[in-house]
C-alpha atoms as a PDB file:
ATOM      1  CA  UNK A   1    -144.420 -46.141-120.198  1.00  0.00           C
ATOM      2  CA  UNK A   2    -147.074 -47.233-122.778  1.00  0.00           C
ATOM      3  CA  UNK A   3    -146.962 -49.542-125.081  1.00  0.00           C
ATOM      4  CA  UNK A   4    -147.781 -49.809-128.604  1.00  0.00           C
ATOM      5  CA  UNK A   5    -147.934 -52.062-132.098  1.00  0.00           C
ATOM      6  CA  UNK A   6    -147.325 -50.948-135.251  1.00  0.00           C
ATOM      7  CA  UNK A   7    -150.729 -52.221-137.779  1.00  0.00           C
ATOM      8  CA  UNK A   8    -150.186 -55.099-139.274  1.00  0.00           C
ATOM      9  CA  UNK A   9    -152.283 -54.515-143.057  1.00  0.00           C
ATOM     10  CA  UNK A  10    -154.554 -56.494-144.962  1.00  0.00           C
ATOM     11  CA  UNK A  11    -152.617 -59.605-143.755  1.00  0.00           C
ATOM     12  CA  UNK A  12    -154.381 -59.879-140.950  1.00  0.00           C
ATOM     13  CA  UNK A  13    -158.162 -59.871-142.561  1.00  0.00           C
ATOM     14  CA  UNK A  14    -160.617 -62.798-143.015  1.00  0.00           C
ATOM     15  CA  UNK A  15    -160.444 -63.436-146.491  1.00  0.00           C
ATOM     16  CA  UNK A  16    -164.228 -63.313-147.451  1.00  0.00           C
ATOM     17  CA  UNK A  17    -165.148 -60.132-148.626  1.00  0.00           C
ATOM     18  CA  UNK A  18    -163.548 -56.859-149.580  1.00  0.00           C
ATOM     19  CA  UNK A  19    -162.388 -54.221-147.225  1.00  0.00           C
ATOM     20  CA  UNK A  20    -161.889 -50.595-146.914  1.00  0.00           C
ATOM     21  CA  UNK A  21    -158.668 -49.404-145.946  1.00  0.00           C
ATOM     22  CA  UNK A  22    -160.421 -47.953-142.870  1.00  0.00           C
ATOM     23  CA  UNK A  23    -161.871 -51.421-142.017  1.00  0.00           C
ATOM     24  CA  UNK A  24    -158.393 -53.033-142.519  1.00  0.00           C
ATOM     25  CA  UNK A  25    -156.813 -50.410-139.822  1.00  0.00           C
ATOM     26  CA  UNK A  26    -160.003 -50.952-137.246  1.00  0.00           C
ATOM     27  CA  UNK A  27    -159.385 -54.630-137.452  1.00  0.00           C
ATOM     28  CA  UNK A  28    -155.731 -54.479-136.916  1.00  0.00           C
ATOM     29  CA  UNK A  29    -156.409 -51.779-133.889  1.00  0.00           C
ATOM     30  CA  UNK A  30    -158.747 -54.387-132.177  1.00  0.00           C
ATOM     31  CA  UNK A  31    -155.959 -56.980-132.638  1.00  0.00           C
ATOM     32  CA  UNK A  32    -153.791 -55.035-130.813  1.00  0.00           C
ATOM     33  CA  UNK A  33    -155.876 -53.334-128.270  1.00  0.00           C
ATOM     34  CA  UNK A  34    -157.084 -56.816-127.457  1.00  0.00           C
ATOM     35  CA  UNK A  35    -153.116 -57.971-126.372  1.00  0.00           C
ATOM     36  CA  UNK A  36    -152.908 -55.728-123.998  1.00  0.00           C
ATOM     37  CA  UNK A  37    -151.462 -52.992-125.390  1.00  0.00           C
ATOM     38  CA  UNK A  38    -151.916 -48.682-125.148  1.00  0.00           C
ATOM     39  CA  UNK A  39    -152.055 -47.650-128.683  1.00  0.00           C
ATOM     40  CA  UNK A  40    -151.001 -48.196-132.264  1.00  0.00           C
ATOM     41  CA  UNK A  41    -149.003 -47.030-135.010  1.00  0.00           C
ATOM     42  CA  UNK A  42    -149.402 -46.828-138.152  1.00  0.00           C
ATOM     43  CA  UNK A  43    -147.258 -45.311-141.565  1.00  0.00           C
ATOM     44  CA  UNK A  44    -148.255 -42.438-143.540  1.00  0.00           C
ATOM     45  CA  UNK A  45    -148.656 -44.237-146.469  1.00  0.00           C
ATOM     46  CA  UNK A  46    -151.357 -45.712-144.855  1.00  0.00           C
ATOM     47  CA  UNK A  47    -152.796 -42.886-143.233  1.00  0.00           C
ATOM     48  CA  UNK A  48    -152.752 -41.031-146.844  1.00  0.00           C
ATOM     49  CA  UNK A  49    -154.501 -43.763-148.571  1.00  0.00           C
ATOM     50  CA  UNK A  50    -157.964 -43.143-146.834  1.00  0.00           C
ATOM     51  CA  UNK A  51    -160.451 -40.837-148.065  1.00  0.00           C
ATOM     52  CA  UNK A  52    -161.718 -38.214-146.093  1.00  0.00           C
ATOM     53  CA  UNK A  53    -165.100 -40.423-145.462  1.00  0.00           C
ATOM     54  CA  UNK A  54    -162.777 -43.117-143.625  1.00  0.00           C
ATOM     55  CA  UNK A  55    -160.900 -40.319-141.848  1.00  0.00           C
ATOM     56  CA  UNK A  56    -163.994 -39.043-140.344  1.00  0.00           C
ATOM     57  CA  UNK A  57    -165.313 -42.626-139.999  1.00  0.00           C
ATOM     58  CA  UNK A  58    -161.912 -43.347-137.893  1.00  0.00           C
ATOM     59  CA  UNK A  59    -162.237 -40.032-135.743  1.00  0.00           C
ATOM     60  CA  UNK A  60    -166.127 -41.439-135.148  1.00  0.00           C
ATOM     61  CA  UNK A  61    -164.594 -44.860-133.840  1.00  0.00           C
ATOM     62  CA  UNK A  62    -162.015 -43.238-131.682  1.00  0.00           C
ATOM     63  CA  UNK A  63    -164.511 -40.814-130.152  1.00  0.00           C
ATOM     64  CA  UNK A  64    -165.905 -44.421-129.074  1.00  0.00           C
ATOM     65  CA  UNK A  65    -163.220 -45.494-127.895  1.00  0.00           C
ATOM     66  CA  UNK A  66    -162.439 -48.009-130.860  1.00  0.00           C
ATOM     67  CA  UNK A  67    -159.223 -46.607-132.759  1.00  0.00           C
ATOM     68  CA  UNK A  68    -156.548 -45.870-130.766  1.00  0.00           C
ATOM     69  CA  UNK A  69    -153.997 -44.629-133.760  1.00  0.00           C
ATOM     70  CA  UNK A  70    -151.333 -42.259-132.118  1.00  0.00           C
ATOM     71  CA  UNK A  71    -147.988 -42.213-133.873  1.00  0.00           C
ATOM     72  CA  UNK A  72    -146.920 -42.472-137.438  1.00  0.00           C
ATOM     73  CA  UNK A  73    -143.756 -44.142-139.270  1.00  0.00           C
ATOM     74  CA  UNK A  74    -142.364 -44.206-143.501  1.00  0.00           C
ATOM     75  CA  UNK A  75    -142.507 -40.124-143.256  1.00  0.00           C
ATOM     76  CA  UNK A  76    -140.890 -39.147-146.045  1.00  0.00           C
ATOM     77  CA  UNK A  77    -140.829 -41.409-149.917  1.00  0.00           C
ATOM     78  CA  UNK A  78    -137.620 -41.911-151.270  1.00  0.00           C
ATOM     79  CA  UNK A  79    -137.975 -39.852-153.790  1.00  0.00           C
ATOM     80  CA  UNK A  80    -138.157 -36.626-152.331  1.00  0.00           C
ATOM     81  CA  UNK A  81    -134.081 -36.216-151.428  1.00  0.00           C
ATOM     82  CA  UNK A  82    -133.512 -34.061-148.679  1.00  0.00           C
ATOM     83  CA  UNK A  83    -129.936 -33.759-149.489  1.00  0.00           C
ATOM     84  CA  UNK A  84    -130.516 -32.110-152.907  1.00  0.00           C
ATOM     85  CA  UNK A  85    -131.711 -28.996-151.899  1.00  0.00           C
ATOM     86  CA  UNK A  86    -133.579 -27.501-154.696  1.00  0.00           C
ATOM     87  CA  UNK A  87    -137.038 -29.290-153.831  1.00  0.00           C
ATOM     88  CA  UNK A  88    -138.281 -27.002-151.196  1.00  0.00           C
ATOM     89  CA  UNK A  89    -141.345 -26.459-152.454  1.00  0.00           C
ATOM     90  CA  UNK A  90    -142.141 -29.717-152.890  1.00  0.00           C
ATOM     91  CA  UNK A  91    -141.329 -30.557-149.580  1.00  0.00           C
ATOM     92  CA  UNK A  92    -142.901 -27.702-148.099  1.00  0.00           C
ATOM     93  CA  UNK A  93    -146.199 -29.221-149.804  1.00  0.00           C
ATOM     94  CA  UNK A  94    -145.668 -32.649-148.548  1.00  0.00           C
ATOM     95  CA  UNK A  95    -145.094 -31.394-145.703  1.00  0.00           C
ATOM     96  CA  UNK A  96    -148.445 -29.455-145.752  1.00  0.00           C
ATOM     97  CA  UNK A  97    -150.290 -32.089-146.768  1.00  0.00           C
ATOM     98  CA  UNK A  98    -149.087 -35.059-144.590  1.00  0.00           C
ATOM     99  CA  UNK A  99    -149.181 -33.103-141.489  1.00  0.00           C
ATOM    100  CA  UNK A 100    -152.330 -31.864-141.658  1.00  0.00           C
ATOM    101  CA  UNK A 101    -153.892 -35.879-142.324  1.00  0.00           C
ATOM    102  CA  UNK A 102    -151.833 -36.827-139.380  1.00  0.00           C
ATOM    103  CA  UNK A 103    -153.606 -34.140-137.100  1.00  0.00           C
ATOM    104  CA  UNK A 104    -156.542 -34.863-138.631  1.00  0.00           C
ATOM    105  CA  UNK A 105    -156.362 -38.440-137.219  1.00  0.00           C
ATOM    106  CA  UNK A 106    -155.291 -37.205-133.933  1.00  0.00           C
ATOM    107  CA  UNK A 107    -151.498 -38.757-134.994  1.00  0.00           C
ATOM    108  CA  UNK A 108    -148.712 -36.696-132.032  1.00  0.00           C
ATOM    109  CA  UNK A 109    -145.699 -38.502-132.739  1.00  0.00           C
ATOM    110  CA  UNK A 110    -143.983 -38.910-136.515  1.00  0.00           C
ATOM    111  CA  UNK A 111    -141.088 -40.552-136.781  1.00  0.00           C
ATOM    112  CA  UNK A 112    -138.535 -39.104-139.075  1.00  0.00           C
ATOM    113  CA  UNK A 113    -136.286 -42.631-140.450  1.00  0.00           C
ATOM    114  CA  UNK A 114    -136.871 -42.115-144.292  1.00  0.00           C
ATOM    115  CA  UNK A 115    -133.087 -43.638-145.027  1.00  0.00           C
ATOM    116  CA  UNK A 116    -133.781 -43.336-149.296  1.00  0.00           C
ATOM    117  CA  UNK A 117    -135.021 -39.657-148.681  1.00  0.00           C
ATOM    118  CA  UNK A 118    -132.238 -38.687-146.125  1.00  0.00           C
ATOM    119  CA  UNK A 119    -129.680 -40.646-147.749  1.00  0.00           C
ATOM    120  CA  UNK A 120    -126.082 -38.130-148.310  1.00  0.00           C
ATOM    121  CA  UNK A 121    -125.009 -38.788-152.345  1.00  0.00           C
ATOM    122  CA  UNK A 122    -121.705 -40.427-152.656  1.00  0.00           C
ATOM    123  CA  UNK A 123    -120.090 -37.600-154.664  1.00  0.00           C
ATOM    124  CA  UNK A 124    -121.680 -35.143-151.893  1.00  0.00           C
ATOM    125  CA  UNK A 125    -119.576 -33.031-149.485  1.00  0.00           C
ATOM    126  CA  UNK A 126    -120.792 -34.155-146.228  1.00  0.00           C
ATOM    127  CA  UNK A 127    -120.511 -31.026-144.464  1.00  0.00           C
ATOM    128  CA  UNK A 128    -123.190 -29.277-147.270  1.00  0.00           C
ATOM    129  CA  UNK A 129    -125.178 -32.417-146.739  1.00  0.00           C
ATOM    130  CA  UNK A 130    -125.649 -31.795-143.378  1.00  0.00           C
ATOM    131  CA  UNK A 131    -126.729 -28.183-143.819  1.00  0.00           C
ATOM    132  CA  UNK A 132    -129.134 -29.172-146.262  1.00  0.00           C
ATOM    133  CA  UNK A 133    -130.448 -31.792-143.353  1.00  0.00           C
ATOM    134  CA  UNK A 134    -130.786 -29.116-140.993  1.00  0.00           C
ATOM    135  CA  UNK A 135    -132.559 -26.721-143.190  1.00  0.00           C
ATOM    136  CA  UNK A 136    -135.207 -29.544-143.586  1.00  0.00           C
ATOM    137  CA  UNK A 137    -135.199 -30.419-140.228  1.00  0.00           C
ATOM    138  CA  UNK A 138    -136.227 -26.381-139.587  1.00  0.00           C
ATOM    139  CA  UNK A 139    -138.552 -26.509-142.386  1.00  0.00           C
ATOM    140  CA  UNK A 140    -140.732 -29.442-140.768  1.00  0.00           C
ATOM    141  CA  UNK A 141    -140.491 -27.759-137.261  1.00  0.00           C
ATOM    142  CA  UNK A 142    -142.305 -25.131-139.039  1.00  0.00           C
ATOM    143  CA  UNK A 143    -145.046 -27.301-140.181  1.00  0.00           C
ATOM    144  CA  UNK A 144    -144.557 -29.467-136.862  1.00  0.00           C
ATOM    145  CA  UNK A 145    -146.201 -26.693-135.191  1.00  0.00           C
ATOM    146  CA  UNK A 146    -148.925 -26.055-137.272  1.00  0.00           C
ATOM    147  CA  UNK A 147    -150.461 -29.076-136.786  1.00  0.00           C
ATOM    148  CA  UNK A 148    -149.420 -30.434-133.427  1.00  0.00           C
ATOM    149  CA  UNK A 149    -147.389 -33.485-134.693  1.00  0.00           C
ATOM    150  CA  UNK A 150    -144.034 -34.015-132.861  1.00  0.00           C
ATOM    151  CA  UNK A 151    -141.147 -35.027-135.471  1.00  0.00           C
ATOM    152  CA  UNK A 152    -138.593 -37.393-134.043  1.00  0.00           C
ATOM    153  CA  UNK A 153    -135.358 -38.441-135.729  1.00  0.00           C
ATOM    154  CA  UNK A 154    -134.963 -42.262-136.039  1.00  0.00           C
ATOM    155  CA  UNK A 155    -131.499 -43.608-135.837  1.00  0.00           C
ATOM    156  CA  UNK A 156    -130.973 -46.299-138.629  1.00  0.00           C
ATOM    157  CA  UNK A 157    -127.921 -48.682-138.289  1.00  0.00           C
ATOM    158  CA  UNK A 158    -125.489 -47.956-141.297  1.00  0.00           C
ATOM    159  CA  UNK A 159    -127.169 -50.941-143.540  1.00  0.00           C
ATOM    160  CA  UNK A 160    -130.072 -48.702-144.225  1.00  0.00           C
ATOM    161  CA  UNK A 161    -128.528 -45.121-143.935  1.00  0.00           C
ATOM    162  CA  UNK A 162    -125.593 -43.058-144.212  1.00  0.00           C
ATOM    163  CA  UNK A 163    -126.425 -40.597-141.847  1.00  0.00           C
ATOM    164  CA  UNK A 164    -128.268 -40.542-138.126  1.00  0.00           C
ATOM    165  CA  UNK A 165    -127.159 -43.954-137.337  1.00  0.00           C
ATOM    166  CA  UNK A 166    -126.600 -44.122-134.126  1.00  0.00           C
ATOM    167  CA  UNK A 167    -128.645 -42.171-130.914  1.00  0.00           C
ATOM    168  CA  UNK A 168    -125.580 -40.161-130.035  1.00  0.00           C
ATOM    169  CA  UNK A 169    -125.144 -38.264-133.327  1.00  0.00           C
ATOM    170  CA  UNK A 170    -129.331 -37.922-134.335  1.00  0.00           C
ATOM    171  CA  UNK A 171    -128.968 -36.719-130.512  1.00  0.00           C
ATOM    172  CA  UNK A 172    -126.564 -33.999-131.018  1.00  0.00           C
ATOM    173  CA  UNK A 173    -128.550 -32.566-134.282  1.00  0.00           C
ATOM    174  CA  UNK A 174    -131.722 -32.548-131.867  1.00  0.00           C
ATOM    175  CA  UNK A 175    -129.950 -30.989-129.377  1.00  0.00           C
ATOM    176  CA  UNK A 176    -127.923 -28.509-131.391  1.00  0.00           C
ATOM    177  CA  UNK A 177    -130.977 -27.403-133.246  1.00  0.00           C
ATOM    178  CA  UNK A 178    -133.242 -27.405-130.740  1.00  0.00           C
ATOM    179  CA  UNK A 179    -136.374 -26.521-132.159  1.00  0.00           C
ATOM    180  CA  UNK A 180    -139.627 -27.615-130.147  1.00  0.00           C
ATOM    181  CA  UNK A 181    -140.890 -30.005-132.472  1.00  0.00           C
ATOM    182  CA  UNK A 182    -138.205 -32.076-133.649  1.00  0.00           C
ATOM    183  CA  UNK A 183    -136.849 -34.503-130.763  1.00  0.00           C
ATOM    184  CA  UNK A 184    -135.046 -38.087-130.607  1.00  0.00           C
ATOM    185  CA  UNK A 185    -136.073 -41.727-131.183  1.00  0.00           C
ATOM    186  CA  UNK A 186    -134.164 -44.894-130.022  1.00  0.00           C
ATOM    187  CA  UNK A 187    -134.355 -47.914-131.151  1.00  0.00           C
ATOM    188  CA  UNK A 188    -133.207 -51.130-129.795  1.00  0.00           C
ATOM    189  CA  UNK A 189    -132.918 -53.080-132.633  1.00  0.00           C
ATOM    190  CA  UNK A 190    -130.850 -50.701-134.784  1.00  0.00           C
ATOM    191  CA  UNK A 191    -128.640 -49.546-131.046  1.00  0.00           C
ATOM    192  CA  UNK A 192    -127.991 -53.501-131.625  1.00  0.00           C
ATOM    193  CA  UNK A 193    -127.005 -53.792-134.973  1.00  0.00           C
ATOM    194  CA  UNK A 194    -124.398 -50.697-134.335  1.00  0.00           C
ATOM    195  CA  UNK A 195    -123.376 -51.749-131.096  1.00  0.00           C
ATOM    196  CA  UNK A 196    -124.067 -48.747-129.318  1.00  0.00           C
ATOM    197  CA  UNK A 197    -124.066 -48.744-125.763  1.00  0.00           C
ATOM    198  CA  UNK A 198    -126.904 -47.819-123.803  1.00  0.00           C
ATOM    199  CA  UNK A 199    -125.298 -44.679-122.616  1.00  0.00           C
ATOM    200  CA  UNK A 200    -126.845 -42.736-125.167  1.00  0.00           C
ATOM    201  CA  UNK A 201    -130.152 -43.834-123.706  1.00  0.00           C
ATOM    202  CA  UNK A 202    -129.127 -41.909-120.194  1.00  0.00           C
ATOM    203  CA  UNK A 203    -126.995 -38.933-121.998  1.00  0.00           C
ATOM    204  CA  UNK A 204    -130.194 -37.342-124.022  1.00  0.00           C
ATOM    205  CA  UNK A 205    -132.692 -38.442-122.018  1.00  0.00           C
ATOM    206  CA  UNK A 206    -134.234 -34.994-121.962  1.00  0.00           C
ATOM    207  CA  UNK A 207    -134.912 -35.097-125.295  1.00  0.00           C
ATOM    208  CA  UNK A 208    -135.663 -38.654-126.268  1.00  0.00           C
ATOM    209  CA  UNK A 209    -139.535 -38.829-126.969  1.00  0.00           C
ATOM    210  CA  UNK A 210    -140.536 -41.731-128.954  1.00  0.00           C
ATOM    211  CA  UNK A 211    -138.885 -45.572-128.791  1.00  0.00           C
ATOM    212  CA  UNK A 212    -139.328 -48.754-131.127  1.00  0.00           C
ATOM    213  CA  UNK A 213    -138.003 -52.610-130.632  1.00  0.00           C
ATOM    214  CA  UNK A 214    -137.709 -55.941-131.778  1.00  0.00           C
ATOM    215  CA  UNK A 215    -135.984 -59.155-130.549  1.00  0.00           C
ATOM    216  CA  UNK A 216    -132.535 -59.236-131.353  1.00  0.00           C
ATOM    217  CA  UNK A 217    -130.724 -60.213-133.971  1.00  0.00           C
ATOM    218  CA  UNK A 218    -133.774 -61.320-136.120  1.00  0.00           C
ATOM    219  CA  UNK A 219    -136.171 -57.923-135.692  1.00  0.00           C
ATOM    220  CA  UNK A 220    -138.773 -60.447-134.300  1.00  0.00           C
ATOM    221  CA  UNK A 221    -142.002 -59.285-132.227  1.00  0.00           C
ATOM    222  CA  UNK A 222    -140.905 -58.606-128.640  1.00  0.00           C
ATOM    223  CA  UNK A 223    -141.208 -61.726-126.651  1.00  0.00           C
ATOM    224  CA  UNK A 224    -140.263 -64.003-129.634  1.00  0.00           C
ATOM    225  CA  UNK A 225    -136.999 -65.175-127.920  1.00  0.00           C
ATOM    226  CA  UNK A 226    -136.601 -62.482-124.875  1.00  0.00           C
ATOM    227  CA  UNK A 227    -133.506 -61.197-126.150  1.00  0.00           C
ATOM    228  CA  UNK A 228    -131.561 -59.878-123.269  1.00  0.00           C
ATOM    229  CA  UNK A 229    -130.954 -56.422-125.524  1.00  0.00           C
ATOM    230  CA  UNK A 230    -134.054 -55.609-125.318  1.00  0.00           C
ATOM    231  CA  UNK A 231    -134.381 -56.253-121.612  1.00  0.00           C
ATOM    232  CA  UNK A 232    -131.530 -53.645-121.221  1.00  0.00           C
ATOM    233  CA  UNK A 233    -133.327 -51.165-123.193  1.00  0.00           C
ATOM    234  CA  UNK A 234    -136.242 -51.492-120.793  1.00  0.00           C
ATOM    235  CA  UNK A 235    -134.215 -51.296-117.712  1.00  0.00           C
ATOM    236  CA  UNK A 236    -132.124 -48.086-119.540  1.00  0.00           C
ATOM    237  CA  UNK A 237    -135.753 -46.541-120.280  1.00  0.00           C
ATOM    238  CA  UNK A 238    -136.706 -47.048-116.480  1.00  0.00           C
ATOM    239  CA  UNK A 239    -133.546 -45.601-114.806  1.00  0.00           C
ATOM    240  CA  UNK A 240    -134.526 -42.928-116.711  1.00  0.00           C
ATOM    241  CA  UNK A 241    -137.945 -41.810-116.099  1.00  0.00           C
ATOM    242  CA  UNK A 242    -139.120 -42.417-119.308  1.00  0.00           C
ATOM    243  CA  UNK A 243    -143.096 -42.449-119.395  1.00  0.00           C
ATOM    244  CA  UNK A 244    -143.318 -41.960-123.491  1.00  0.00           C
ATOM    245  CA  UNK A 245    -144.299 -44.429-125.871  1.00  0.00           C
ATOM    246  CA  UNK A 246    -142.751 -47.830-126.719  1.00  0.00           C
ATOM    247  CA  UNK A 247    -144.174 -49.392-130.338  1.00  0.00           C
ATOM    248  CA  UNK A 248    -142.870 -52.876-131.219  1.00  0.00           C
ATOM    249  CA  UNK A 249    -142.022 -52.311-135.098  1.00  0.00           C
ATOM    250  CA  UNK A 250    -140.929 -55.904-135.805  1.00  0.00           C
ATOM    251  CA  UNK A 251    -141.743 -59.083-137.778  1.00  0.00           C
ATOM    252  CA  UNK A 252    -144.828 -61.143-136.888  1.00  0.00           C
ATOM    253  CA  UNK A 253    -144.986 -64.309-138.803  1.00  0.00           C
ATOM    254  CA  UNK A 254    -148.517 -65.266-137.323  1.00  0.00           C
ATOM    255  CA  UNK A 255    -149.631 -62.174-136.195  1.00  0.00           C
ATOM    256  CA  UNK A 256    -152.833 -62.720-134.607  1.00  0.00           C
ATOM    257  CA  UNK A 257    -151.150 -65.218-131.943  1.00  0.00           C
ATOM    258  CA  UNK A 258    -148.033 -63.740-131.866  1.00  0.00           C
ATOM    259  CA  UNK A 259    -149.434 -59.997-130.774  1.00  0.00           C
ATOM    260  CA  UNK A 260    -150.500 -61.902-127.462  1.00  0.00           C
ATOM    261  CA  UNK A 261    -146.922 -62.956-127.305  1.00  0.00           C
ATOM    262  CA  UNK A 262    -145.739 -59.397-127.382  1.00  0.00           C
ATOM    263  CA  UNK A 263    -148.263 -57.985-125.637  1.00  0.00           C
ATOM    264  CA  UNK A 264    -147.752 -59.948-122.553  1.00  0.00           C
ATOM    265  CA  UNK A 265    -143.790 -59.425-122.668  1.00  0.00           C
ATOM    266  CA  UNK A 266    -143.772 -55.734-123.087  1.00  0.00           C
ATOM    267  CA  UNK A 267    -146.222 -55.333-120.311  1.00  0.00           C
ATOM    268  CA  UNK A 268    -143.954 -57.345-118.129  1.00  0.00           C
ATOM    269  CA  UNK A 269    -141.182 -55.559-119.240  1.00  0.00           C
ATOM    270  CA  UNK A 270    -141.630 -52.336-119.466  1.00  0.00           C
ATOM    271  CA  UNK A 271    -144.305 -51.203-117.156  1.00  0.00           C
END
């Protein structure tokens, strides 16, 4: 497995001078990198807030060796509503346009959570919902594959979605669709706050191809108090023969010490 951060912002900078947003992701990569871990992750609000100077100053500094950006979070604003059906063009151009920034970048995971943008309306027929879900979901394979990015569908516990909220049912979309692009996320902390059992770790294991965690309950940085959940998420993700990617997408009150913290911890834990 390797393991991975999520950037932590302009939080993190020295406060005595201005800063591109290019600069601010560098210095949060070296933060990172310098814990121990494989690679980072970033959102693609982020990622579409840099002009195409600080992309290609970003592709220079990975060429080096320097930026190690890989995989992508927030895909889709809440404003675009998947369930609604009648904004395909829009979406289509999103889609366009994000995916093509994220290759630009070298990005080859995006995860697909979005809960305002997926969210089924209350007066909405949940059956129709669904189809409209899939049609999306075949729409961004299509784009997917123009540019190389991987879409995976991020379970959200049922405080921050109404649909894809555990493994088991994002897994059986993935799986009934099965389009080459669009796979499976899990997620430890959101597995805890459903109570889902692990088994859905081990039952779509074939298609499971991105993972994020926090401590447990409080969606801390891994290693904050060792919470035995995420211990058997590791050991689920080892029986299994996972070798993908494993981002900590948590809270970090002090992030500089506490990414040595996590660093150390997932390294022990899950490699």
């Amino acid at each position: 497995m390797r393991i991975g951060c999520c950037l932590p912002g302009e939080k993190v900078m020295p406060k005595d001078k201005e800063y591109t947003w290019a600069e601010v992701m560098l210095y949060g990569d070296k933060l990172i990198m310098d814990a121990g871990f494989d690679y980072t992750e970033s959102n693609v609000g982020a990622c579409m807030r840099l002009t195409e100077e600080e992309v290609n100053f970003l592709n220079e500094k990975k060429k080096q060796g320097l930026f190690h950006l890989e995989s992508c979070n927030g895909f889709l604003p809440g404003s675009l509503k998947i369930c609604e059906g009648g904004n395909r063009e829009e979406i289509r151009e999103y889609f366009d346009k994000t995916l093509k920034r994220l290759s630009d970048l070298g990005v080859k995971v995006q995860v697909f959570g979005s809960g305002g943008a997926r969210a089924i309306p209350e007066n909405m027929d949940r059956t129709e919902a669904i189809k409209e879900i899939e049609k999306f979901l075949i729409l961004c394979n299509e784009y997917a594959q123009k540019y190389g990015v991987l879409v995976v569908i991020e379970p959200l516990n049922s405080k921050e979605s109404n649909v894809f909220t555990s493994v088991k049912e994002s897994g059986i979309m993935a799986s009934k669709l099965n389009l080459p692009m669009i796979k499976l996320l899990a997620d430890s902390y959101h597995m805890f706050m459903e109570n889902e059992s692990m088994d859905a770790i081990y039952e779509y294991k074939d298609i499971l191809k991105h993972t994020h965690i926090a401590d447990v309950p409080g969606r801390l940085y891994p290693g904050a108090i060792e919470a035995e959940q995420v211990k058997e998420f590791a050991k689920a993700l080892k029986d299994i023969g996972y070798t993908e990617r494993v981002t900590a997408e948590a809270g970090f009150p002090d992030f500089t010490e506490n990414i040595k913290v996590a660093g150390k911890f997932m390294r022990e834990t899950f490699c």
